[in-house]
C-alpha atoms as a PDB file:
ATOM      1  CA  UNK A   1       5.905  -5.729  99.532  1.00  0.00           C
ATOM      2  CA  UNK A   2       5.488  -4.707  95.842  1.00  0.00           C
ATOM      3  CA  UNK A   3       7.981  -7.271  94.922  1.00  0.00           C
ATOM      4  CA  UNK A   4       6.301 -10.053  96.568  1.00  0.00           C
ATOM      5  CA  UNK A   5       2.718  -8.935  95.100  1.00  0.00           C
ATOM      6  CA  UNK A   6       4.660  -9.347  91.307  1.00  0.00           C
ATOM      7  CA  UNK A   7       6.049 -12.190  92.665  1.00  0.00           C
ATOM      8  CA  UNK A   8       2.319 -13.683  93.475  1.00  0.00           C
ATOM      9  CA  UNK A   9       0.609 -12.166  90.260  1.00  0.00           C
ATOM     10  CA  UNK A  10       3.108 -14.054  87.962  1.00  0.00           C
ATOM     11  CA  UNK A  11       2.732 -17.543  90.209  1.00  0.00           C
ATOM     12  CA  UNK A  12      -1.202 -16.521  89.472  1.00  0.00           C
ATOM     13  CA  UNK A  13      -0.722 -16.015  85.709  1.00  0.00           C
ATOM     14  CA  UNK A  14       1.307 -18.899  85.371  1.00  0.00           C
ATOM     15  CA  UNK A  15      -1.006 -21.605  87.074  1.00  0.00           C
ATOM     16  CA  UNK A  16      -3.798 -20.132  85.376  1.00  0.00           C
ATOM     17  CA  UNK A  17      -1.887 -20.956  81.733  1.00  0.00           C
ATOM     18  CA  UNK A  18      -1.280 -23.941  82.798  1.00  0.00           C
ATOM     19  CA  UNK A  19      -4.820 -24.966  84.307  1.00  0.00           C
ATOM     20  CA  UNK A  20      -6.429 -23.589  80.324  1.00  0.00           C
ATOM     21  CA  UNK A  21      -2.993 -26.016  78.620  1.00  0.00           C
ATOM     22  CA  UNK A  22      -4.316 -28.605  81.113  1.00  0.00           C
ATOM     23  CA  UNK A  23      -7.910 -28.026  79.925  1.00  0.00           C
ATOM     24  CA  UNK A  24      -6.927 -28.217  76.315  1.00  0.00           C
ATOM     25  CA  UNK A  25      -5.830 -31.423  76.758  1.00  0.00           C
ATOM     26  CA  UNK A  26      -8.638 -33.232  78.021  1.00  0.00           C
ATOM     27  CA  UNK A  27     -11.008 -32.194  75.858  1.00  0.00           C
ATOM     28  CA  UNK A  28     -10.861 -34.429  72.601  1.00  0.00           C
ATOM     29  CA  UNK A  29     -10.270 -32.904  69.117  1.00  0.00           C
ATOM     30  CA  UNK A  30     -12.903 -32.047  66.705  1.00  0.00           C
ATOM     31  CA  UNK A  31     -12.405 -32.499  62.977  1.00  0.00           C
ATOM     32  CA  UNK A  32     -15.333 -30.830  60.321  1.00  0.00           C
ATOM     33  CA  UNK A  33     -15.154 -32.889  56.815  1.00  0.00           C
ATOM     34  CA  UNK A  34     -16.684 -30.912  53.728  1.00  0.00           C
ATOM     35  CA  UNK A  35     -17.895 -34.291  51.974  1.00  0.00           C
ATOM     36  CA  UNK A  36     -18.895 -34.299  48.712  1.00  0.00           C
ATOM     37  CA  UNK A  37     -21.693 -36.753  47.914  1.00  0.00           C
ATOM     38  CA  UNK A  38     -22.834 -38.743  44.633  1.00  0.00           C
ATOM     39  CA  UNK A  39     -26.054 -40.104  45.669  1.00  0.00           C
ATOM     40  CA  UNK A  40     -27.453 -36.479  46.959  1.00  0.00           C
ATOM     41  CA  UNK A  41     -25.687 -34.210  44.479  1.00  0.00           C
ATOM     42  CA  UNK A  42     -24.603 -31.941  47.456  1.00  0.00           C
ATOM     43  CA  UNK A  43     -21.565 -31.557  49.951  1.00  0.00           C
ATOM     44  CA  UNK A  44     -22.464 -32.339  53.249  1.00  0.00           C
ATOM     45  CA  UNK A  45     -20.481 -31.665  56.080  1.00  0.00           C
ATOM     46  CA  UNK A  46     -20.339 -33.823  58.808  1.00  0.00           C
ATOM     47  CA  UNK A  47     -17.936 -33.047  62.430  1.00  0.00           C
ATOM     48  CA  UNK A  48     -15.613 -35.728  63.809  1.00  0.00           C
ATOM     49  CA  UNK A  49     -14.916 -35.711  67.904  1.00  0.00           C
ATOM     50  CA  UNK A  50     -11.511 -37.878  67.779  1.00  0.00           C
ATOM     51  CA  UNK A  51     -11.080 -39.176  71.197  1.00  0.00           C
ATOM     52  CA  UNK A  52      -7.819 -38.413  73.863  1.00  0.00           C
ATOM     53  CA  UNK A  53      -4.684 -39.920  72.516  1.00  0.00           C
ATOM     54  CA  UNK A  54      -5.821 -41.006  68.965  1.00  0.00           C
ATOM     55  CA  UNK A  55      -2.690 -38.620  67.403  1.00  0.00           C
ATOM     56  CA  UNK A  56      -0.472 -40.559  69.499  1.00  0.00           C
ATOM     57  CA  UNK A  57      -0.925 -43.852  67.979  1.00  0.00           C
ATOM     58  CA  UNK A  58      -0.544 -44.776  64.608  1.00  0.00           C
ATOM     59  CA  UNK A  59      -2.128 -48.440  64.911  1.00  0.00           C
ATOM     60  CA  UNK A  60      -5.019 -48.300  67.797  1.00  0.00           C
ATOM     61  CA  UNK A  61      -8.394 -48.436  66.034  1.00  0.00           C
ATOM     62  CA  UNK A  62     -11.773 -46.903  67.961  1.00  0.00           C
ATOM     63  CA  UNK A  63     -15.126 -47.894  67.797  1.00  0.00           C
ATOM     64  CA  UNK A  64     -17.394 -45.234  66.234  1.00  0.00           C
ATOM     65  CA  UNK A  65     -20.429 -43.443  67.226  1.00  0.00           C
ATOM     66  CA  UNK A  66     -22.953 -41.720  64.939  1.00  0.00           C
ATOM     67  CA  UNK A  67     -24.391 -38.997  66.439  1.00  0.00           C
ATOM     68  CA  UNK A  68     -27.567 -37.647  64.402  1.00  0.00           C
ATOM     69  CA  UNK A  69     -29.634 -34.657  64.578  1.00  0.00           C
ATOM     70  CA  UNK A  70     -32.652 -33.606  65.034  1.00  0.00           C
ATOM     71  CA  UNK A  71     -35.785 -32.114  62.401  1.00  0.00           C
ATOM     72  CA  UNK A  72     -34.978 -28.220  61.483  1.00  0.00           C
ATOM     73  CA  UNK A  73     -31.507 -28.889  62.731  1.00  0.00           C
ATOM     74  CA  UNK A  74     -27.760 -29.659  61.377  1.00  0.00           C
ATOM     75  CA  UNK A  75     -24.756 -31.315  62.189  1.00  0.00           C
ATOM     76  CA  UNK A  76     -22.699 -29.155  64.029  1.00  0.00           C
ATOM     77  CA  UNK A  77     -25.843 -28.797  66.765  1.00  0.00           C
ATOM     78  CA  UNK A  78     -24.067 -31.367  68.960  1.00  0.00           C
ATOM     79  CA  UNK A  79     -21.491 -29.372  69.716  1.00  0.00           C
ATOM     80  CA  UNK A  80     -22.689 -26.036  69.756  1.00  0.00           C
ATOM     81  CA  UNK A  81     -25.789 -26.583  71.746  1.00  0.00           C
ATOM     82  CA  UNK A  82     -24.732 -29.286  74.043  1.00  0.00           C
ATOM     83  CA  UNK A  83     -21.344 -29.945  75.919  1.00  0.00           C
ATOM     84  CA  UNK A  84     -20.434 -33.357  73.920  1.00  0.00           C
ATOM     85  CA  UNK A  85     -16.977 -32.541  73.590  1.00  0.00           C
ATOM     86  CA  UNK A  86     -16.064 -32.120  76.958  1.00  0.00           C
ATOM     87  CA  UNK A  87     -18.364 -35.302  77.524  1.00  0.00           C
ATOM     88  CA  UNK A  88     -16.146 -37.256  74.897  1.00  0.00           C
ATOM     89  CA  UNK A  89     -13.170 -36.937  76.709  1.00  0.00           C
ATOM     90  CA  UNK A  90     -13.208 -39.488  78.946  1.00  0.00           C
ATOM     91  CA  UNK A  91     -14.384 -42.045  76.289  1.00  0.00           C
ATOM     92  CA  UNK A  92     -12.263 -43.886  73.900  1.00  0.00           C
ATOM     93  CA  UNK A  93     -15.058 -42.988  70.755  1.00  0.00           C
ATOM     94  CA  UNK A  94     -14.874 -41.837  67.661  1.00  0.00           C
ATOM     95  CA  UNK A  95     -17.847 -39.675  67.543  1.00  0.00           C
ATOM     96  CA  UNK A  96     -19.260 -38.818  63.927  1.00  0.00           C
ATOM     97  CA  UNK A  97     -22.092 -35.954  63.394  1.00  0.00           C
ATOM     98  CA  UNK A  98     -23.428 -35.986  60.071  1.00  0.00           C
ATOM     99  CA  UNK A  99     -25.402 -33.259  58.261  1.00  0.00           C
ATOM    100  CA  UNK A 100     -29.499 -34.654  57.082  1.00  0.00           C
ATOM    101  CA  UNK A 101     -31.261 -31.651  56.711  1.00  0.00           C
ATOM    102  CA  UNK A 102     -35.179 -32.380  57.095  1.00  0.00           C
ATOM    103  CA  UNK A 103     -34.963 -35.987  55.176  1.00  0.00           C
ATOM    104  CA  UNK A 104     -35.829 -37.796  58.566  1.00  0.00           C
ATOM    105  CA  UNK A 105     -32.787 -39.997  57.209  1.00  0.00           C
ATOM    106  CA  UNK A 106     -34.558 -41.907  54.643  1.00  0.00           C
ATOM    107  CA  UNK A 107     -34.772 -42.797  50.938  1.00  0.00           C
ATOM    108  CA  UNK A 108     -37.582 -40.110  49.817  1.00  0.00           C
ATOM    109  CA  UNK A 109     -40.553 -41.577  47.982  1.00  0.00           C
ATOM    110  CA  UNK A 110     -40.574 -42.356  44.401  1.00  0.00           C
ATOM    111  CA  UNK A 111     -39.352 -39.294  42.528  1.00  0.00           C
ATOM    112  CA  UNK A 112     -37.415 -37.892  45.010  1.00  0.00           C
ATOM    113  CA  UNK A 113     -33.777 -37.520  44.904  1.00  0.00           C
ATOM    114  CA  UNK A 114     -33.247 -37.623  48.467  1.00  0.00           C
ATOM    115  CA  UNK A 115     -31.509 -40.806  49.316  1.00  0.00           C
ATOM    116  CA  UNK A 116     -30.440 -40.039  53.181  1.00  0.00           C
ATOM    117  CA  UNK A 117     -30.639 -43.272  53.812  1.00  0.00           C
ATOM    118  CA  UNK A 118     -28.226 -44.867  51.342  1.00  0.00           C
ATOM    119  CA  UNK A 119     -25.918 -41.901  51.530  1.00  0.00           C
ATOM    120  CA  UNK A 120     -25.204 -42.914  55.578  1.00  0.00           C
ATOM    121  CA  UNK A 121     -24.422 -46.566  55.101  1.00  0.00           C
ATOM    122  CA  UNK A 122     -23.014 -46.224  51.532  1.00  0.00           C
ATOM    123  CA  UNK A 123     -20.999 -43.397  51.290  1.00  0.00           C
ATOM    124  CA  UNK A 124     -20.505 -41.348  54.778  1.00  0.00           C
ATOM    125  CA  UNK A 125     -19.927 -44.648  56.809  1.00  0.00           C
ATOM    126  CA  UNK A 126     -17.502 -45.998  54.071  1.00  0.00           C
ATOM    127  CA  UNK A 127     -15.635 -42.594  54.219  1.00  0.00           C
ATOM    128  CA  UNK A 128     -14.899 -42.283  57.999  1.00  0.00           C
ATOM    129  CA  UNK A 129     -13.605 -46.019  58.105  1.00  0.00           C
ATOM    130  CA  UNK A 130     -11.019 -44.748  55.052  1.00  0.00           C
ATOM    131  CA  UNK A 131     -10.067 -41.431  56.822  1.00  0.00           C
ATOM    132  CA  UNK A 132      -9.699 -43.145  60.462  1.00  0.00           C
ATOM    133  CA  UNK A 133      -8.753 -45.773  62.255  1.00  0.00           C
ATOM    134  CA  UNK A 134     -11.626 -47.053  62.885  1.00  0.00           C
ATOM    135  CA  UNK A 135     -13.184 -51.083  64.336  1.00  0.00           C
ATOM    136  CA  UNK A 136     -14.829 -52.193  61.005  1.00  0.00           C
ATOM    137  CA  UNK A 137     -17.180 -54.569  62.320  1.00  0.00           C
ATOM    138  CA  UNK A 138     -20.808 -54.105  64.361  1.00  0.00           C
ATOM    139  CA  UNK A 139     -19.235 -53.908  67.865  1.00  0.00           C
ATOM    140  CA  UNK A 140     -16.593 -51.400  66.824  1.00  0.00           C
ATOM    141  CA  UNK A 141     -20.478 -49.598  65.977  1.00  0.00           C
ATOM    142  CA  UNK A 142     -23.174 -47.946  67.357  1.00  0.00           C
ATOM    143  CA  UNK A 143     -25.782 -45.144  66.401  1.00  0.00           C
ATOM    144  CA  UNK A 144     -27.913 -42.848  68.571  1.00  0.00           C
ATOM    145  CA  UNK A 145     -29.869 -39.279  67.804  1.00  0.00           C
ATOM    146  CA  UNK A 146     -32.548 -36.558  69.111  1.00  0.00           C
ATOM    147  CA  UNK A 147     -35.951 -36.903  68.090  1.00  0.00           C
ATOM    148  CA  UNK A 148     -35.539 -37.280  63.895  1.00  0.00           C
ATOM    149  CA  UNK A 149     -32.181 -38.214  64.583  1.00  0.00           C
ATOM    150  CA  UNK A 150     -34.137 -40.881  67.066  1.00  0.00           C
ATOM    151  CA  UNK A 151     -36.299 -41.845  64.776  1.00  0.00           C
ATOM    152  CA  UNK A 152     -33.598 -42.527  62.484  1.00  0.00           C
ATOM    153  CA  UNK A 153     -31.027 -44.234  64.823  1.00  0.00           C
ATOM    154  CA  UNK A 154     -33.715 -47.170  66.086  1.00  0.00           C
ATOM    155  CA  UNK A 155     -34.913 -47.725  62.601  1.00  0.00           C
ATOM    156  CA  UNK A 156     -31.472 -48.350  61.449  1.00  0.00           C
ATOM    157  CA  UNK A 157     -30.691 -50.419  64.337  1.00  0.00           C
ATOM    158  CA  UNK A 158     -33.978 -52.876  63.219  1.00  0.00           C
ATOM    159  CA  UNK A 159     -33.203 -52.994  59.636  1.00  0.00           C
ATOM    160  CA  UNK A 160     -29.368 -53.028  59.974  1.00  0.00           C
ATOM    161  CA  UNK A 161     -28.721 -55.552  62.750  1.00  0.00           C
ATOM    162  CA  UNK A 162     -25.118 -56.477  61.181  1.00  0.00           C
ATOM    163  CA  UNK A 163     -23.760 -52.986  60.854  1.00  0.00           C
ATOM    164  CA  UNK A 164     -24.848 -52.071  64.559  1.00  0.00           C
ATOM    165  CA  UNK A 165     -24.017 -53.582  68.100  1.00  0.00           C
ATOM    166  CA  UNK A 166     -25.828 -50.697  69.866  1.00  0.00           C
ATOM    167  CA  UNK A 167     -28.674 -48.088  68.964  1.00  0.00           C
ATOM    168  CA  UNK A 168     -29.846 -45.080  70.814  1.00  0.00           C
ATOM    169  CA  UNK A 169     -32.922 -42.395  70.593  1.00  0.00           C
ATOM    170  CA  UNK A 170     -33.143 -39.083  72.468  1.00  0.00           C
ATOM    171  CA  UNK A 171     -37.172 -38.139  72.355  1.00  0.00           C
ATOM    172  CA  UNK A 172     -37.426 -40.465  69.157  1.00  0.00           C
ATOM    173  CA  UNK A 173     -39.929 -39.185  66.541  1.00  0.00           C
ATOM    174  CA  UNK A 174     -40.985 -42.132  66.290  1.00  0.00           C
ATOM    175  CA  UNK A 175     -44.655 -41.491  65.041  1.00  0.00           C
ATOM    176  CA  UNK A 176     -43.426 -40.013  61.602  1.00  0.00           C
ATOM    177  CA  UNK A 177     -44.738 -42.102  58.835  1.00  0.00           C
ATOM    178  CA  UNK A 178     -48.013 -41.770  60.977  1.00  0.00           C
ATOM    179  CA  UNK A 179     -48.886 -37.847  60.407  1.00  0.00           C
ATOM    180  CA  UNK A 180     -51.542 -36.658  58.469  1.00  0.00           C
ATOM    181  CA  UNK A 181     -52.090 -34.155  56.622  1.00  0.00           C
ATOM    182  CA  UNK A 182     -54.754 -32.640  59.827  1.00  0.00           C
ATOM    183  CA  UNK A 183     -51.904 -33.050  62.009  1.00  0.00           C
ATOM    184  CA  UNK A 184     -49.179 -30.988  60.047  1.00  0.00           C
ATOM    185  CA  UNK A 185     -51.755 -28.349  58.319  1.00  0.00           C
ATOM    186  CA  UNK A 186     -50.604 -26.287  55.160  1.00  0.00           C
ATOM    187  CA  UNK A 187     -47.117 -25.877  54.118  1.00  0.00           C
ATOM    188  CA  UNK A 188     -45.866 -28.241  56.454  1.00  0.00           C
ATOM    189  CA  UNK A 189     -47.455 -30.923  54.872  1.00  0.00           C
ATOM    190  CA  UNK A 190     -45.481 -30.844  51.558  1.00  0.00           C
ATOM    191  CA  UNK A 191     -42.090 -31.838  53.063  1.00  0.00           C
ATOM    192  CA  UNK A 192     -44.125 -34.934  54.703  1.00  0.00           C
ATOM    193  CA  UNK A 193     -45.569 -35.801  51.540  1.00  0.00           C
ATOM    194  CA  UNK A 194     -42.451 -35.496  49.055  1.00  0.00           C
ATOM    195  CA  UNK A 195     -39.990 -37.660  52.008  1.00  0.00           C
ATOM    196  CA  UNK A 196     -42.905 -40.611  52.782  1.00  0.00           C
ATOM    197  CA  UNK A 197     -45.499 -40.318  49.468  1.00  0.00           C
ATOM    198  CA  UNK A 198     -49.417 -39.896  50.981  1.00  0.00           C
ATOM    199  CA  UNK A 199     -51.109 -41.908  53.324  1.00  0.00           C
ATOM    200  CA  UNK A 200     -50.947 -45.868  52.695  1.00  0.00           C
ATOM    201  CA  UNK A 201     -47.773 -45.346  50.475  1.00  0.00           C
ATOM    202  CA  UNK A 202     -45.092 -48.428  50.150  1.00  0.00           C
ATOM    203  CA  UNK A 203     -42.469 -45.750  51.719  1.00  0.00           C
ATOM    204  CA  UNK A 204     -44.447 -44.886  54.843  1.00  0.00           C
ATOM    205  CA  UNK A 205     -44.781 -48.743  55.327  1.00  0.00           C
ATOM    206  CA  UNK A 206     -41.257 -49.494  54.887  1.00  0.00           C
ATOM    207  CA  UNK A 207     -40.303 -46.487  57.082  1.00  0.00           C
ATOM    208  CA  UNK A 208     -42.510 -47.725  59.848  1.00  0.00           C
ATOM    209  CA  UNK A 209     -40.735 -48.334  62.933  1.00  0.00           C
ATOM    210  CA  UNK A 210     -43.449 -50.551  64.303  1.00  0.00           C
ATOM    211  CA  UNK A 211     -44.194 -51.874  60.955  1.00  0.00           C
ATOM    212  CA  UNK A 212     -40.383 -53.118  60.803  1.00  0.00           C
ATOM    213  CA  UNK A 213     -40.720 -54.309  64.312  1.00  0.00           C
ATOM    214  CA  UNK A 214     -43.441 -56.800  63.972  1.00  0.00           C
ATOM    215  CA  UNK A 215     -42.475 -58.338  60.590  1.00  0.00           C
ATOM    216  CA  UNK A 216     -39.196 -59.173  61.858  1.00  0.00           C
ATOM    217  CA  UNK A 217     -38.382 -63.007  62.221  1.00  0.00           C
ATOM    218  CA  UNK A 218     -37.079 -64.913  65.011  1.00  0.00           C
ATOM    219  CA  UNK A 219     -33.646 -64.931  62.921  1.00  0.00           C
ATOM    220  CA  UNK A 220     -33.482 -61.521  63.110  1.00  0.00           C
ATOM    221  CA  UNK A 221     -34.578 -60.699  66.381  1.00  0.00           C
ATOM    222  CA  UNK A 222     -31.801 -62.919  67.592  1.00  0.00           C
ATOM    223  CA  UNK A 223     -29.317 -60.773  65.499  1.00  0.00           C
ATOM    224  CA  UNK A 224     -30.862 -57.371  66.751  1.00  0.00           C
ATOM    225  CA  UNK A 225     -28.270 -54.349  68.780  1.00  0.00           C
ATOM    226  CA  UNK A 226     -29.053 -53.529  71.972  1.00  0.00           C
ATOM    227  CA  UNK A 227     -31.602 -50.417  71.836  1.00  0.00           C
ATOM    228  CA  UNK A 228     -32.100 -47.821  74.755  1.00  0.00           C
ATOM    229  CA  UNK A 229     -34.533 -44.756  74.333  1.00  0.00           C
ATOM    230  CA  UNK A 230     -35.805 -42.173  76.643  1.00  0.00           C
ATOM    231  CA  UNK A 231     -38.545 -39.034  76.597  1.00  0.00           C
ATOM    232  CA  UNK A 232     -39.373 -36.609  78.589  1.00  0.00           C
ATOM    233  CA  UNK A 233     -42.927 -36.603  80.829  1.00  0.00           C
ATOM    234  CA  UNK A 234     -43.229 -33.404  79.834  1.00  0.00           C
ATOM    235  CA  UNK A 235     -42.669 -33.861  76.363  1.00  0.00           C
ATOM    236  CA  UNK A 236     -45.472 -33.926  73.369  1.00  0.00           C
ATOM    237  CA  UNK A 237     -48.059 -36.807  73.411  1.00  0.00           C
ATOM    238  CA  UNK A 238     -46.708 -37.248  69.603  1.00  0.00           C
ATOM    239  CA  UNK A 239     -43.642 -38.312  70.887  1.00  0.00           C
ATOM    240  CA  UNK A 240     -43.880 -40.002  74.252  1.00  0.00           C
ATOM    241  CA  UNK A 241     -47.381 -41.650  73.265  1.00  0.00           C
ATOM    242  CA  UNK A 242     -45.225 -43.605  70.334  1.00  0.00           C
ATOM    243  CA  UNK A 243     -41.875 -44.040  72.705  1.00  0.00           C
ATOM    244  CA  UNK A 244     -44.121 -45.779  75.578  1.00  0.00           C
ATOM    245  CA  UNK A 245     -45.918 -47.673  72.269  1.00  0.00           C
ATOM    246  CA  UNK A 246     -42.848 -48.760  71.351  1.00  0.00           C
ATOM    247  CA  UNK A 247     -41.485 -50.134  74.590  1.00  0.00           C
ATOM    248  CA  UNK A 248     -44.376 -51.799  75.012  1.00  0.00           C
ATOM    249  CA  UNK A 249     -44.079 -53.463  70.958  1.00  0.00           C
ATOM    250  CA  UNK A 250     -40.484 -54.715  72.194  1.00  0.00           C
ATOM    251  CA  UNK A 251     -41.176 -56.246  75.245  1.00  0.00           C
ATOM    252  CA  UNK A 252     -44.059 -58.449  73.463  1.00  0.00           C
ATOM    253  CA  UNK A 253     -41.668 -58.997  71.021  1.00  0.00           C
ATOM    254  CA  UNK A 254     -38.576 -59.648  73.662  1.00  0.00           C
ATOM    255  CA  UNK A 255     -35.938 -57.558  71.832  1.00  0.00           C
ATOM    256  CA  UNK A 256     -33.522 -56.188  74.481  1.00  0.00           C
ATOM    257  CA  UNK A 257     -34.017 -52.546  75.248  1.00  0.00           C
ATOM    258  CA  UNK A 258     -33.879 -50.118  77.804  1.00  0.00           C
ATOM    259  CA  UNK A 259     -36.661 -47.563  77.896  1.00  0.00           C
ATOM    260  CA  UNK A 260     -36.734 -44.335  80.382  1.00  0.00           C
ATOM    261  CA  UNK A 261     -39.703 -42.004  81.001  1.00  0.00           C
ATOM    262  CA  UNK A 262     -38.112 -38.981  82.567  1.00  0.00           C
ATOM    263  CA  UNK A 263     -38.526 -35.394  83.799  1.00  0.00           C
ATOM    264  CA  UNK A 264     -38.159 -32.806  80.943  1.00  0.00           C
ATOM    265  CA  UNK A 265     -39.381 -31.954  77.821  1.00  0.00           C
ATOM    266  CA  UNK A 266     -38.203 -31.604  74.009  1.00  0.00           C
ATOM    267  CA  UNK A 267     -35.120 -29.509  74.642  1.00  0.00           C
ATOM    268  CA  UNK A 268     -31.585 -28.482  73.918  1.00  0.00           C
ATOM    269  CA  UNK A 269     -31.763 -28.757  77.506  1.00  0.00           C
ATOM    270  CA  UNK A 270     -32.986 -32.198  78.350  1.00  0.00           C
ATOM    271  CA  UNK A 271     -30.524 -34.118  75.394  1.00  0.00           C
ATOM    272  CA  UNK A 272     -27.600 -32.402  76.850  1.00  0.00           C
ATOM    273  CA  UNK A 273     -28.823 -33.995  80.168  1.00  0.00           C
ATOM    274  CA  UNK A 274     -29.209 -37.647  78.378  1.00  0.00           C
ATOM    275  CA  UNK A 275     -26.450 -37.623  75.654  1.00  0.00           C
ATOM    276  CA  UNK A 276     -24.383 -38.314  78.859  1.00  0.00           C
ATOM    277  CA  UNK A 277     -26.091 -41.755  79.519  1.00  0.00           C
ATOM    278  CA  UNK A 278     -26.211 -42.031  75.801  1.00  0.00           C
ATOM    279  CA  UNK A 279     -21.971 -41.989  75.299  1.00  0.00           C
ATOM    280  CA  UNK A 280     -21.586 -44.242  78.710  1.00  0.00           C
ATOM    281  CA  UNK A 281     -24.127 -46.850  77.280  1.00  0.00           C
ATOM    282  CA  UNK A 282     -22.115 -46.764  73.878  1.00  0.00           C
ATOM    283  CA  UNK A 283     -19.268 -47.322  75.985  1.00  0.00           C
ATOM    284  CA  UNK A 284     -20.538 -50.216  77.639  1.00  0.00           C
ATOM    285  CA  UNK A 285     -21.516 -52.202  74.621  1.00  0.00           C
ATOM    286  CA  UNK A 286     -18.931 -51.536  72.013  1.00  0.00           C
ATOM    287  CA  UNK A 287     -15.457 -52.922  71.825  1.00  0.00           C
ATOM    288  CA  UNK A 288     -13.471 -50.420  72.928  1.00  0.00           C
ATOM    289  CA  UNK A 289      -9.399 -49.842  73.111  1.00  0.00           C
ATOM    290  CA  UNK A 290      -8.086 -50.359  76.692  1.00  0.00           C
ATOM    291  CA  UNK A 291      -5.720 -47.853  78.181  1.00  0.00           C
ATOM    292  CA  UNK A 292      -2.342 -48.367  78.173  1.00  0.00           C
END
């Protein structure tokens, strides 16, 4: 009898090593790059997910997917506060996180040295298609993010048609360039005013989403990605006022988009819940590497 029990305890021990090896392997590899860059003076980090399989090829190239992050947070939020990495898995996506701080991924107003904007396409996009294997072209692209990083993802999407085949917004800010000073109150103010300039400047025009949206032409609505965006019910008017506004802005203006209204509210909670629709959407519209 105490032989068998061993016996039984080591069969235990070993399936249970080989269930956490097992584990290890499905969940996709995560890389964190300390980048240095020119344009902001400043290194900022930014984590890689590297899909199932990409060490064991030397020539198979993935599509990428810029993941960005939300106001008061930083790049490695994705993964600690959500389960994207077990989520990734079952995708064949690169999956890039980036590190913004508060800029609300723009070119600050005059003065400012904050150039968020130029430092994604020029030198962080540019850098991950040197380090990886990567499909250099709009469908091997897509972009998505939580409210900032919303905000940021769909206003890329309308002013960089060529560079992305598919962008995404979690809860979008989308409202930004439209605060006021009554809104904000105090302190908070001053980081509004040094990103967009005050009220009427050329910066808060040019970082309009809806301003962006109705001056486009028919040549470039025909060369638009494919944009989906959700927010919560429950979430601030601020934010699912402008979402609904927006919808509404696209359909008059027959740009391709997917909008949800759904149960939840401006959570860790609720973007775990939709990053999952986000990645399979991504999926869906880029090019990516069959099986083999």
């Amino acid at each position: 009898m105490h032989f068998k029990t061993r016996v039984h305890v080591v069969a235990l021990l070993t399936t249970i090593a080989v269930a956490s090896l097992t584990a290890q392997a499905q969940r996709a590899s995560v890389e964190t790059i300390q980048f240095q860059s020119k344009l902001i003076n400043a290194t900022l980090p930014y984590n890689v997910i590297l899909p199932l399989g990409y060490r064991a090829s030397a020539t198979t190239r993935y599509p990428v997917l810029y993941l960005l992050h939300g106001h008061g947070g930083h790049y490695n939020d994705w993964l600690t506060r959500t389960n994207l990495a077990d989520y990734a898995a079952q995708y064949r996506v690169i999956i890039v996180m980036p590190e913004a701080n508060n800029s609300w991924y723009v070119d600050g107003a005059a003065g400012s040295s904050d150039k968020y904007e130029s430092y994604i396409l020029q030198e962080l996009m540019p850098d991950i298609d040197r380090r990886y294997r990567t499909i250099q072209s709009r469908y091997g692209r897509a972009i998505g993010g939580l409210s900032m990083g919303g905000y940021g993802a769909i206003k890329y999407g309308l002013k960089y048609p060529a560079t992305f085949a598919f962008a995404a917004s979690m809860s979008g800010a989308f409202g930004v360039t439209r605060y006021t000073e009554k809104e904000m109150g105090g302190p908070n103010w001053e980081p509004f005013l040094k990103t967009f300039g005050p009220i009427g400047n050329q910066t808060r025009k040019a970082n309009d989403i809806f301003e962006i949206t109705k001056a486009l032409t028919a040549g470039r609505l025909a060369a638009l990605p494919y944009f989906y965006f959700d927010c919560g019910t429950e979430d601030a008017a601020q934010h699912f006022d402008r979402n609904r506004e927006l919808s509404e802005l696209f359909v008059e203006k027959k740009i391709p988009h997917e909008f949800r209204e759904l149960p939840g509210d401006h959570s860790w909670r609720y973007w775990d819940q939709q990053v999952q629709e986000v990645l399979k959407i991504a999926a869906e519209k880029l090019h990516v590497p069959r099986r083999k």
